[in-house]
Protein backbone atom coordinates (compact mmCIF):
# COMPACT_ATOMS: atom_id res chain seq x y z
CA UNK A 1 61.40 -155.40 -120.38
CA UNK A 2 61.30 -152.46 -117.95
CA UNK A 3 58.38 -152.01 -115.80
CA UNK A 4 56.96 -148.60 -116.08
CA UNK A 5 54.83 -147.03 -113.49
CA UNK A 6 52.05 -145.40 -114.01
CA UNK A 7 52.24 -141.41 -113.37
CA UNK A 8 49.78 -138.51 -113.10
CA UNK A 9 49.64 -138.03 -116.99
CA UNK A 10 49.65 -141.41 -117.74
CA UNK A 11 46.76 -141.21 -116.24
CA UNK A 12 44.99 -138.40 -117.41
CA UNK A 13 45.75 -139.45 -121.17
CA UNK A 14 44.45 -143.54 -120.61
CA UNK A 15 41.46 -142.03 -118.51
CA UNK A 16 40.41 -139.89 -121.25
CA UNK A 17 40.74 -142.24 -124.06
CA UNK A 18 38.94 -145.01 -122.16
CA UNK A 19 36.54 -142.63 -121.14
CA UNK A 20 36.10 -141.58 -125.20
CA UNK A 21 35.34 -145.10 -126.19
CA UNK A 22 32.64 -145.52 -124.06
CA UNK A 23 31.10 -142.33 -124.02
CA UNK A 24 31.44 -141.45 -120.24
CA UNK A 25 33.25 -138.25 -118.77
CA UNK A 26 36.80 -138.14 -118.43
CA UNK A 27 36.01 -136.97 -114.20
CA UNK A 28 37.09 -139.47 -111.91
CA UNK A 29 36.03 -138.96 -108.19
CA UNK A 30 38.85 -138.63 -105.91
CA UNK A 31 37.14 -141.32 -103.42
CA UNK A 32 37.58 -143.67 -106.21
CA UNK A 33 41.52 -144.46 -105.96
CA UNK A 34 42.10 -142.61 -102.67
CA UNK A 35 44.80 -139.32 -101.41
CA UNK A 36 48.04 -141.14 -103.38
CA UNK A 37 46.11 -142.57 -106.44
CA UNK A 38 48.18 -142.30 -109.37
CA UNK A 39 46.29 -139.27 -110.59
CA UNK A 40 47.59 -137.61 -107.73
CA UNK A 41 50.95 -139.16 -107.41
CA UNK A 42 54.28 -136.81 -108.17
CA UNK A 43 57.02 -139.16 -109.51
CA UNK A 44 60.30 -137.23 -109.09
CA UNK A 45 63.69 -137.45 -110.58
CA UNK A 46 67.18 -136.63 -107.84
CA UNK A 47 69.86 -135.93 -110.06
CA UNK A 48 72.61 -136.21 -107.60
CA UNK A 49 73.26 -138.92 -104.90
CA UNK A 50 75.83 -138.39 -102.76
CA UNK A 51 75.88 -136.53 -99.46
CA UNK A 52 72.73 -134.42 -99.69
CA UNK A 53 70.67 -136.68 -101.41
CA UNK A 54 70.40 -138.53 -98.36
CA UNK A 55 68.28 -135.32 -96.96
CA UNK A 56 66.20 -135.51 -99.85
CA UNK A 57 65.53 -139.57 -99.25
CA UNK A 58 64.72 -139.65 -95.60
CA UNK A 59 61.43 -137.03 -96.54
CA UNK A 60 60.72 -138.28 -99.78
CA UNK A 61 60.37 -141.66 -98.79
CA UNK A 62 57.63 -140.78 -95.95
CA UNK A 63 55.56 -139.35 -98.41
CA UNK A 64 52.51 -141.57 -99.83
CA UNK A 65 51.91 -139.20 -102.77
CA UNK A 66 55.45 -139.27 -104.14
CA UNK A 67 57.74 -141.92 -105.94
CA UNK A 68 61.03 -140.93 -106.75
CA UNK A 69 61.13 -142.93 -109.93
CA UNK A 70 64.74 -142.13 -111.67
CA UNK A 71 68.16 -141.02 -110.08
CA UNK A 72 71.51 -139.94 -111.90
CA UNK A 73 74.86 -139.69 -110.49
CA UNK A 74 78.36 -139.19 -112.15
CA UNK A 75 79.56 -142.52 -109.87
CA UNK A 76 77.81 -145.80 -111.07
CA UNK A 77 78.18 -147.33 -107.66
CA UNK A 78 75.79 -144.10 -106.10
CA UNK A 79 73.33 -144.41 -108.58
CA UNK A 80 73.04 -147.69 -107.94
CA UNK A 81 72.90 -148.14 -104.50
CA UNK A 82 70.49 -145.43 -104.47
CA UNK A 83 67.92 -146.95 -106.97
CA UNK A 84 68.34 -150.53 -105.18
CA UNK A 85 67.29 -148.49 -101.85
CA UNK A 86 63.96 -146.88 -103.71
CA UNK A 87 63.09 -150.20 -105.05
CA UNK A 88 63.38 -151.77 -101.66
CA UNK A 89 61.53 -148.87 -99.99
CA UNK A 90 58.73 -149.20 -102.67
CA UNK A 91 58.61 -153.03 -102.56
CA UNK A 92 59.59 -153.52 -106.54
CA UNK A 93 62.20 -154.18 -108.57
CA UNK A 94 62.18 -151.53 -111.45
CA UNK A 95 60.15 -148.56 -109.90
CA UNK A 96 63.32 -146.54 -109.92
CA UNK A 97 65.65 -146.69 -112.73
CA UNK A 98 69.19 -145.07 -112.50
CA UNK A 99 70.72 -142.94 -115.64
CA UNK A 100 74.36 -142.36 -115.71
CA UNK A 101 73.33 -139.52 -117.87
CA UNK A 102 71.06 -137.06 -115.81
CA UNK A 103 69.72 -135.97 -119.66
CA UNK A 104 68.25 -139.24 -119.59
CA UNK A 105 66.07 -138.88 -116.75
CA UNK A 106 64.55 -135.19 -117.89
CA UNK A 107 63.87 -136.65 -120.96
CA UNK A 108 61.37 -139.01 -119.30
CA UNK A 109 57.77 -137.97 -119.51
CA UNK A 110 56.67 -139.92 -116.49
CA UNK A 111 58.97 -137.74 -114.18
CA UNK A 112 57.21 -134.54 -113.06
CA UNK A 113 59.69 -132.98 -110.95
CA UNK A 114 63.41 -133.12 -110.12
CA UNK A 115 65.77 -132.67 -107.34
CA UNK A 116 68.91 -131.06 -108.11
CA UNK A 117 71.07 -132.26 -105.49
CA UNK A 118 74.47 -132.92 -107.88
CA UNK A 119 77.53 -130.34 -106.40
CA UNK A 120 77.64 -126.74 -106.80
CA UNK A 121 78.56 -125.77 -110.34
CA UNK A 122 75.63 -128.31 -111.79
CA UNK A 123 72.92 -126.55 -109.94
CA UNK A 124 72.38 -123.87 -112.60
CA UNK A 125 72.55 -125.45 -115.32
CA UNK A 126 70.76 -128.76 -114.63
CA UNK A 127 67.74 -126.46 -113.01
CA UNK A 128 67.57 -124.40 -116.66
CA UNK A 129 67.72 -127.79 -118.44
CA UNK A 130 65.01 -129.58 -116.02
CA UNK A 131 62.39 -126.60 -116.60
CA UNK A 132 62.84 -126.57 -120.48
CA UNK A 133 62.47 -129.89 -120.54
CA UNK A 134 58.57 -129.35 -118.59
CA UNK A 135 59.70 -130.35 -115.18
CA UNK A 136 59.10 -128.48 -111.95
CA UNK A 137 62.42 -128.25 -109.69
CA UNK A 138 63.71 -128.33 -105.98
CA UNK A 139 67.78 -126.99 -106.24
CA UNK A 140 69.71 -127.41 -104.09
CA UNK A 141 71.83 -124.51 -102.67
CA UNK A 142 74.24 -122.63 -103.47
CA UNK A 143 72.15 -121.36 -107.08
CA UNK A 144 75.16 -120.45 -109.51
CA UNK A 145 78.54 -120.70 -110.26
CA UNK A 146 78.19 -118.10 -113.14
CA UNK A 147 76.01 -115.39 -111.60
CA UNK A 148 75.05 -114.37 -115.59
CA UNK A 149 73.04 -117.57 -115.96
CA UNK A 150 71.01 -116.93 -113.21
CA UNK A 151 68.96 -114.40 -115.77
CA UNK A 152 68.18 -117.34 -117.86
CA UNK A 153 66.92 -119.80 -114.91
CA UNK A 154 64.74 -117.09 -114.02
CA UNK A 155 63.28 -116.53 -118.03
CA UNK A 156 62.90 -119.95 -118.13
CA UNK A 157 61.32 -120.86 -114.67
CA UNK A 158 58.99 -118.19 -115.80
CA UNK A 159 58.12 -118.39 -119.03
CA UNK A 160 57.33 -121.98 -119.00
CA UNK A 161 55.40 -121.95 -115.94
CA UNK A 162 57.42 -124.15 -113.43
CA UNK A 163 57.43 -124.44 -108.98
CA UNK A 164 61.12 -123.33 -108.46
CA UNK A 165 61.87 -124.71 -104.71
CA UNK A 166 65.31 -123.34 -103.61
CA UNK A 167 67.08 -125.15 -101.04
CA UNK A 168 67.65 -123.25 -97.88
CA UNK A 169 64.81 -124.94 -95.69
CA UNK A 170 65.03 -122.52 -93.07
CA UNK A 171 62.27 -120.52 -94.24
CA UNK A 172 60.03 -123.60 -93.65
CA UNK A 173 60.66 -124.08 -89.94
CA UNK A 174 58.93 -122.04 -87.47
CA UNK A 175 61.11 -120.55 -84.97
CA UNK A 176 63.19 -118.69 -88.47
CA UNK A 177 59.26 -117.74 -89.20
CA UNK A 178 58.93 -116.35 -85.91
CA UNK A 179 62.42 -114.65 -85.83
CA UNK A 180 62.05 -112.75 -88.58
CA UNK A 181 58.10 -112.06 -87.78
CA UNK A 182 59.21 -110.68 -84.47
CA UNK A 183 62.00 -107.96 -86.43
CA UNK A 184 59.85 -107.28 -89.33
CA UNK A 185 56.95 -105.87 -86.81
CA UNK A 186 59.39 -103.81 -85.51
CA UNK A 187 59.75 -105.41 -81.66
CA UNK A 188 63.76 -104.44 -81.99
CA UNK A 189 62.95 -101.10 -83.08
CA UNK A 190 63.64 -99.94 -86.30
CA UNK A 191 66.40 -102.18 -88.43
CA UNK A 192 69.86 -100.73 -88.53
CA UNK A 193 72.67 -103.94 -88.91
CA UNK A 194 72.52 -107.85 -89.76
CA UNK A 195 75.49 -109.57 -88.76
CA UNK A 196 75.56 -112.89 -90.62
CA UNK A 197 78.33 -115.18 -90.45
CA UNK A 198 79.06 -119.31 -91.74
CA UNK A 199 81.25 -122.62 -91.73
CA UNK A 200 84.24 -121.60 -93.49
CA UNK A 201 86.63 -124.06 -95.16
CA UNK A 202 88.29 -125.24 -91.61
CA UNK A 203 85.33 -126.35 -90.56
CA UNK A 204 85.91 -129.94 -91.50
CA UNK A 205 89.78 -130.15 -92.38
CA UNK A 206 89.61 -133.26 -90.24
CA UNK A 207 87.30 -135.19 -93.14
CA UNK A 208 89.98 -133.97 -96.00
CA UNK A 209 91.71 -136.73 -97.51
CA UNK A 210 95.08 -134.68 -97.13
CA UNK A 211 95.70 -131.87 -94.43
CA UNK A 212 95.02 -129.04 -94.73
CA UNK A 213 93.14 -128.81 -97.74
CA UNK A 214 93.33 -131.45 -100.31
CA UNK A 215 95.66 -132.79 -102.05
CA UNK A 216 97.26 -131.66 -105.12
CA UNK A 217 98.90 -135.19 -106.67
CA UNK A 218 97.15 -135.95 -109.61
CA UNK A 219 96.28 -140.22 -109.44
CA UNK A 220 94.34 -142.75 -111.39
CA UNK A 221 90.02 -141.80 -111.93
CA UNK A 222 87.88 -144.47 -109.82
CA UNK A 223 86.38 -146.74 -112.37
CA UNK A 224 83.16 -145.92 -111.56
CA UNK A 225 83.41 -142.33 -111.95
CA UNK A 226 82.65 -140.37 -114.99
CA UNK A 227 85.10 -137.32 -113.95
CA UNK A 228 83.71 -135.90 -116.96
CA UNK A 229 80.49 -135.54 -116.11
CA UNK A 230 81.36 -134.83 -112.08
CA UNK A 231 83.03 -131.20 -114.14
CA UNK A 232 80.32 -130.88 -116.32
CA UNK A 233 81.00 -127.34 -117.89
CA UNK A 234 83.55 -126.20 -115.51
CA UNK A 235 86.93 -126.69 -117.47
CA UNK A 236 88.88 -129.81 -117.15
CA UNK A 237 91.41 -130.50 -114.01
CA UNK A 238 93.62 -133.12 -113.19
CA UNK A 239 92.02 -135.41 -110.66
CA UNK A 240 93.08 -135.77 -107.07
CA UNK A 241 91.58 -137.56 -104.16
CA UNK A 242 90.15 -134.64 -102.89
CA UNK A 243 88.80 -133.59 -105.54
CA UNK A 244 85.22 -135.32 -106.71
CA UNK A 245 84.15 -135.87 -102.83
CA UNK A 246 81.09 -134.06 -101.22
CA UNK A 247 84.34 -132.17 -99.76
CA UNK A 248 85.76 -131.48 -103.47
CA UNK A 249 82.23 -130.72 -104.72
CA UNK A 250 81.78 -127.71 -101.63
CA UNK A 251 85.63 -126.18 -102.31
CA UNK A 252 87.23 -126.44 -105.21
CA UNK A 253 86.93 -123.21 -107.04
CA UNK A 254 86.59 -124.99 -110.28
CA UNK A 255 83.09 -125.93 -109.02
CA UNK A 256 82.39 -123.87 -105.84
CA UNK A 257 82.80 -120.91 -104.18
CA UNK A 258 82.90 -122.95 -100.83
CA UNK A 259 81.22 -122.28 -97.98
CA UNK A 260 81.12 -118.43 -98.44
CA UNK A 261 77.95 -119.80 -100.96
CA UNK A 262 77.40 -123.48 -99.80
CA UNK A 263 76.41 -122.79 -96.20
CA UNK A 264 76.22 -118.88 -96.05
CA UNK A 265 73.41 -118.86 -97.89
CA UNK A 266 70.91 -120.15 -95.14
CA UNK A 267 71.20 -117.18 -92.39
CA UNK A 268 71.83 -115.12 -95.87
CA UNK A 269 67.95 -116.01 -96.51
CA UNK A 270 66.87 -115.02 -93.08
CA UNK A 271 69.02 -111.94 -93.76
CA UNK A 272 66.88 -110.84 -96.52
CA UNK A 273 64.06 -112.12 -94.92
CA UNK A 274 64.01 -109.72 -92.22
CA UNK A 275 65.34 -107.22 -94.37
CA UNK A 276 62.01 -107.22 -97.04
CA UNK A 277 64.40 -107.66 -99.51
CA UNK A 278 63.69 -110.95 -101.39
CA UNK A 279 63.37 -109.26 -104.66
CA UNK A 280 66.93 -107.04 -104.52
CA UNK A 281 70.40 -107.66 -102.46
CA UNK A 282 72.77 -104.43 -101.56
CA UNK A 283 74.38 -102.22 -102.95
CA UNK A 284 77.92 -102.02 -102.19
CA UNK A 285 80.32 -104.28 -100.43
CA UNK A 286 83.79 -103.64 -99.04
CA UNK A 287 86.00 -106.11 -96.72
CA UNK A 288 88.62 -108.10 -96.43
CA UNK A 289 89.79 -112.07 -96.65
CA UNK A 290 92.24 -114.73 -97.41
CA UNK A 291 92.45 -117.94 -99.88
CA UNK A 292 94.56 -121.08 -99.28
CA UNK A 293 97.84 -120.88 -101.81
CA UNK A 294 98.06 -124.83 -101.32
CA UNK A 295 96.11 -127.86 -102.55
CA UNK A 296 92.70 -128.27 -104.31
CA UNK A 297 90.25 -126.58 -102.25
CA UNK A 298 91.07 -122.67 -102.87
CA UNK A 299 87.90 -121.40 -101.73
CA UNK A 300 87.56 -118.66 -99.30
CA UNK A 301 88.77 -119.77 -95.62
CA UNK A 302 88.13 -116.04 -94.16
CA UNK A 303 86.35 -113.27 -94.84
CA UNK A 304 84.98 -110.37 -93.27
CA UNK A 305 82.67 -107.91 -95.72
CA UNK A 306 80.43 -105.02 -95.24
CA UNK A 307 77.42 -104.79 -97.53
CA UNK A 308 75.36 -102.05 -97.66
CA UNK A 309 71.57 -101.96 -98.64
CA UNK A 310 69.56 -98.94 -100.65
CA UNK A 311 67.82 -98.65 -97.60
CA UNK A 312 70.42 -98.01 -94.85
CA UNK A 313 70.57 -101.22 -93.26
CA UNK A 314 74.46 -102.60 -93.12
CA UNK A 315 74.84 -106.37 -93.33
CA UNK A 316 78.04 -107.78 -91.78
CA UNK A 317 79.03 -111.02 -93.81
CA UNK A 318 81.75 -113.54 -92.16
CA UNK A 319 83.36 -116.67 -91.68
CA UNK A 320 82.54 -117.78 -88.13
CA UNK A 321 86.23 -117.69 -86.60
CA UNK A 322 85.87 -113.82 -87.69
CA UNK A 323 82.60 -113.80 -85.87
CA UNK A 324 83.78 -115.62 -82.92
CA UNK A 325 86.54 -112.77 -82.61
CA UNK A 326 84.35 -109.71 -83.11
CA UNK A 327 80.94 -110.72 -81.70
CA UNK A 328 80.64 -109.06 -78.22
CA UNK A 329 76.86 -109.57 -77.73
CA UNK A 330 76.85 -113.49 -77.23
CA UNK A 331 77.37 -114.98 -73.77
CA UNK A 332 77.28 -118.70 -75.66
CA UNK A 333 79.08 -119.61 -78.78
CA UNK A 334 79.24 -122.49 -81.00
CA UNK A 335 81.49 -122.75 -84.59
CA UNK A 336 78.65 -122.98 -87.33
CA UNK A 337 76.20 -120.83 -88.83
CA UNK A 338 74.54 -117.43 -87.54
CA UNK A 339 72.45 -114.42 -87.99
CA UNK A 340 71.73 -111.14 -85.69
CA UNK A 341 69.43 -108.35 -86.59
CA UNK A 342 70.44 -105.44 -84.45
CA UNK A 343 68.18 -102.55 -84.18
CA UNK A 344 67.27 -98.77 -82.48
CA UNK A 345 65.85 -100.99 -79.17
CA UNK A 346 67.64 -104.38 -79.05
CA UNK A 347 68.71 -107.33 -81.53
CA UNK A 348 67.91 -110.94 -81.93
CA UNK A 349 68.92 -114.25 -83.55
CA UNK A 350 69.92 -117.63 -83.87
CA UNK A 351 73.56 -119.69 -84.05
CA UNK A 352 72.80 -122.69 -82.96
CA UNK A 353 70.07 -121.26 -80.27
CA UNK A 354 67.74 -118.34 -80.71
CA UNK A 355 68.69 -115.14 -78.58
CA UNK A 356 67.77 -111.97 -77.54
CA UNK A 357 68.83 -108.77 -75.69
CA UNK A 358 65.51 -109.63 -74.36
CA UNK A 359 64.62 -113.13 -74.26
CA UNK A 360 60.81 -112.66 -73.43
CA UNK A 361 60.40 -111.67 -77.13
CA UNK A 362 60.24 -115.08 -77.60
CA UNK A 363 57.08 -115.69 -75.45
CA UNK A 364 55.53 -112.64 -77.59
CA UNK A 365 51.77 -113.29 -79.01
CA UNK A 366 51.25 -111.95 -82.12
CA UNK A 367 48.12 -109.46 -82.45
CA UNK A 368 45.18 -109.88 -85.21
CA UNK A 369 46.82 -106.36 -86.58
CA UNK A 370 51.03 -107.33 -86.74
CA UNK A 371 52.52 -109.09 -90.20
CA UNK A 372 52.52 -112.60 -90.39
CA UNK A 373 54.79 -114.62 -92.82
CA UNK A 374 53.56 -117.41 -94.51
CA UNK A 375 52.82 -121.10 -92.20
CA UNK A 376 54.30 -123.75 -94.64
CA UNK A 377 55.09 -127.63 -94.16
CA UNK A 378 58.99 -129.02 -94.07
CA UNK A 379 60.70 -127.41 -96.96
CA UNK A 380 60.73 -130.67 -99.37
CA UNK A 381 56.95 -131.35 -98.77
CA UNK A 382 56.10 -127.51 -99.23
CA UNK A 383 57.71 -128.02 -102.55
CA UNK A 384 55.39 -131.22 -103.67
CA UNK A 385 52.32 -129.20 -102.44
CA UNK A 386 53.29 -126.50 -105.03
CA UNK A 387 54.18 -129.06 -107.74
CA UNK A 388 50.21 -130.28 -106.90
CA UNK A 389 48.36 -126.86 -106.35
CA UNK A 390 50.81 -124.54 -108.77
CA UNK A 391 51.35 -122.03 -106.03
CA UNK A 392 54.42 -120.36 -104.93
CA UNK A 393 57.50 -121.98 -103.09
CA UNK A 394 58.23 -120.46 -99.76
CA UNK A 395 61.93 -120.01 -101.31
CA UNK A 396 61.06 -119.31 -105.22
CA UNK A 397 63.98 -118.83 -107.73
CA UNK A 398 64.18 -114.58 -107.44
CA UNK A 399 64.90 -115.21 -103.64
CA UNK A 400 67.44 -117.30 -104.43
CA UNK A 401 68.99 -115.27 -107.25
CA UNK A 402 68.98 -112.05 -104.83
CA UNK A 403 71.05 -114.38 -101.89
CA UNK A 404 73.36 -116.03 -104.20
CA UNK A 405 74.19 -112.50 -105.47
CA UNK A 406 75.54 -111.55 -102.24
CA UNK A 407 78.08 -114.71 -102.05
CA UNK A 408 78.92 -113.34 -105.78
CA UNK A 409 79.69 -109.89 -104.84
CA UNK A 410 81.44 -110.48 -101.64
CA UNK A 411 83.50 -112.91 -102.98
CA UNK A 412 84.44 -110.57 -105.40
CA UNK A 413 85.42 -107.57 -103.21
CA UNK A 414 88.04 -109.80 -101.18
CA UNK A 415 89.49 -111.07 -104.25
CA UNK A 416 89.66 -107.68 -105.40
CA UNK A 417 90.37 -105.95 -102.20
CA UNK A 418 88.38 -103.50 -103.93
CA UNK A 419 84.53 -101.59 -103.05
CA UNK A 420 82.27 -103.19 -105.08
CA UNK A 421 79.09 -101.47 -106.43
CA UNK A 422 76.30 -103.60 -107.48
CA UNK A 423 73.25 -102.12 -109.16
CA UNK A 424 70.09 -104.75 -108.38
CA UNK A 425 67.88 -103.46 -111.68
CA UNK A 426 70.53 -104.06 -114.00
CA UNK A 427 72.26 -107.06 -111.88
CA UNK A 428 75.70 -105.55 -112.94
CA UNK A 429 78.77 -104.53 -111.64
CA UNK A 430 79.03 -100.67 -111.97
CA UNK A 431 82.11 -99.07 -112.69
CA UNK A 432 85.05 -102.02 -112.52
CA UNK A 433 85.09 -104.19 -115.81
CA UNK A 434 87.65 -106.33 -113.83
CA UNK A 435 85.44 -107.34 -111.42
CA UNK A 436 82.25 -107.40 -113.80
CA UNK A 437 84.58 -110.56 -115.71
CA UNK A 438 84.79 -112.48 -112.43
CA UNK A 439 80.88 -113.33 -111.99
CA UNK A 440 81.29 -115.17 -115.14
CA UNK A 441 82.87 -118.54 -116.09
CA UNK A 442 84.37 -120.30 -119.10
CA UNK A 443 82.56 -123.58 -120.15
CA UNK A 444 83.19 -126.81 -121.91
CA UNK A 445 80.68 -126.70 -124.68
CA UNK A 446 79.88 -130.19 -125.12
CA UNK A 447 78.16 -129.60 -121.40
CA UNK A 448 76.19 -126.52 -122.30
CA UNK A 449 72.56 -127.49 -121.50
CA UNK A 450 71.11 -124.13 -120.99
């Protein structure tokens, strides 16, 4: 018979009934059982356990107050591997159970909150499914595959009351906090441009299983893979060997829109950040790009767009070999992520290194009068603080719909070639019913959990 561990409502029920039947209040003291008592324990759920679930373990496991109870994977060998590692972290044999069906595992009731960490085009949907089903949840980045279902993550979040954590954990380190602290009290004058740029899909060629981006020959399904559940609702696709890896899962534009969403999105949240514009994205967007014609991983490889905000301020969105090419400012460079604000009296920001056109803006001390953003912990214990107290995420789920919007729409004007006008109230496309048609997807209904 399967163990099963005792969670926070577990608790609260047996408490209260014992409590009944002797006639004695239901109020335990705290002092009684200690900080990571089971009253106060969060048992999680990671659906997901390749690559980035590995982030995920190496803070969850530090933390006292948390037991990450079930995990789901599409390959049975993961799943394993990954409960056998909880159970030998925790000292037990069935404190962690692993589902091959990730259903499974939000239909527990002793698993408060889940990680999303499965690839890009599950992140959506498994997020809507995990809050109707009473769980808070940490998703992993990039948000959507379909922008439209982003509307109904954000109903549901709300209406049923659940800690959305997104995952770009830049907000929840300090010098990002100061960064943007430093821009949004004005100490580069006032904001004109953000140049942004990110890892683009030559970043790790070397890793692909065939040069230069994955192979097309269609071969025998691992036998511990459910392919069918690794799609999900994307359509069906032959499989390759390139294609359900972490390197599939990022570039394939069955299930991604590579690393124009996957890794653009952190200096994208810094972006808006230092913008003030967490609860909108701009307004139009006109550039340029190319897409591989050969193998799996058709993704965006360049692209160079200019995206302009209601309130004047031009963001610059590229790849990083673009960058490298038109970024004058920066003695140093390194391939990777980045993001410059530029304004009336000098610019600063971080790839790789913070900079400045003055570098004593660094050593600046904050007066009792100038805006201060938010001190949280790291970014997965910030979220298990909210799951306890019910407060706010530093990244909640409209600051991640607004950033994933602007991977959306700029993927849309290369494709296009087209200016693309985006009105933020309606989240629409105005004027092109083309392009409108390309921020949704077709599904597989037997995978529609939303």
């Amino acid at each position: 018979m399967q163990k099963r561990t005792v969670t926070r409502r577990d608790f609260v029920k047996s408490g209260a009934a014992a409590a009944a039947a002797v006639g004695l209040p239901t109020i335990v003291p705290d002092t009684v059982f200690g900080a990571d008592a089971p009253s106060k324990r969060v048992h999680v759920g990671q659906i997901g356990c390749g690559n980035i679930s590995n982030y995920h373990s190496h803070y969850m496991n530090r933390m006292k107050d948390v037991r990450v109870v079930a995990v789901s994977d599409a390959y049975k060998s993961r799943r394993d591997a990954k409960a056998a590692m909880l159970n030998k972290h925790y000292g037990g044999k069935d404190i962690a159970k692993a589902h091959g069906d990730f259903r499974e595992l939000l239909a527990r009731e002793d698993v408060d909150a889940v990680v999303v960490a499965a690839h890009d085009n599950w992140h959506t949907p498994m997020s809507i499914a995990a809050a109707k089903a009473g769980k808070d949840v940490y998703c992993q980045k990039p948000l959507a595959l379909d922008l439209s279902r982003t509307a109904i993550l954000r109903k549901v979040v709300n209406e049923n009351k659940r800690v959305f954590q997104f995952g770009t954990q830049y907000r929840s380190q300090g010098r990002w906090r100061q960064l943007v602290e430093l821009v949004r009290n004005g100490h580069i004058g006032k904001l004109k441009r953000i140049d942004v740029w990110s890892r683009d899909l030559s970043f790790d060629a070397r890793h692909y299983n065939v040069k230069p981006y994955g192979s097309g020959e269609v071969v025998a399904v691992p036998g511990d893979l459910n392919f069918d559940a690794w799609q999900g609702p994307s359509p069906m696709v032959p499989y390759t060997v390139d294609r359900a890896t972490k390197w599939g899962g990022y570039h394939c534009p069955e299930t991604s829109l590579g690393f124009l969403a996957g890794c653009g999105i952190h200096p994208l949240g810094i972006a808006q950040w230092g913008n003030k514009s967490d609860d909108t994205s701009p307004v139009r967007y006109k550039g340029t790009g190319t897409m591989p014609t050969k193998g799996v991983f058709r993704t965006l490889e360049r692209w160079d767009v200019k995206c302009d905000y209601e309130n004047g301020v031009q963001l610059r969105f590229m790849d990083c070999r673009t960058a490298k090419a038109s970024v004058k400012y920066l003695t140093k460079w390194r391939n990777g992520d980045g993001v410059y604000f530029h304004g009336t009296e000098g610019w600063i920001g971080s790839s790789w290194g913070f900079y400045a056109s003055n570098q004593k803006l660094w050593r600046h001390k904050f007066g009792p009068n100038e805006e201060r953003l938010p001190v949280v912990p790291e970014h997965n214990r910030n979220f298990i603080e909210c799951v306890k107290s019910r407060q706010e995420t530093i990244c909640p789920v409209e600051m991640g719909i607004r950033c994933d919007t602007i991977c959306h729409m700029t993927n849309v004007a290369v494709l296009t070639g087209r200016v693309i006008k985006w009105d933020p109230k309606s989240e629409q496309i105005v004027g092109d019913a083309e392009a409108a048609r390309m921020i949704t997807r077709p599904y597989r209904k037997e995978w529609k959990v939303w």
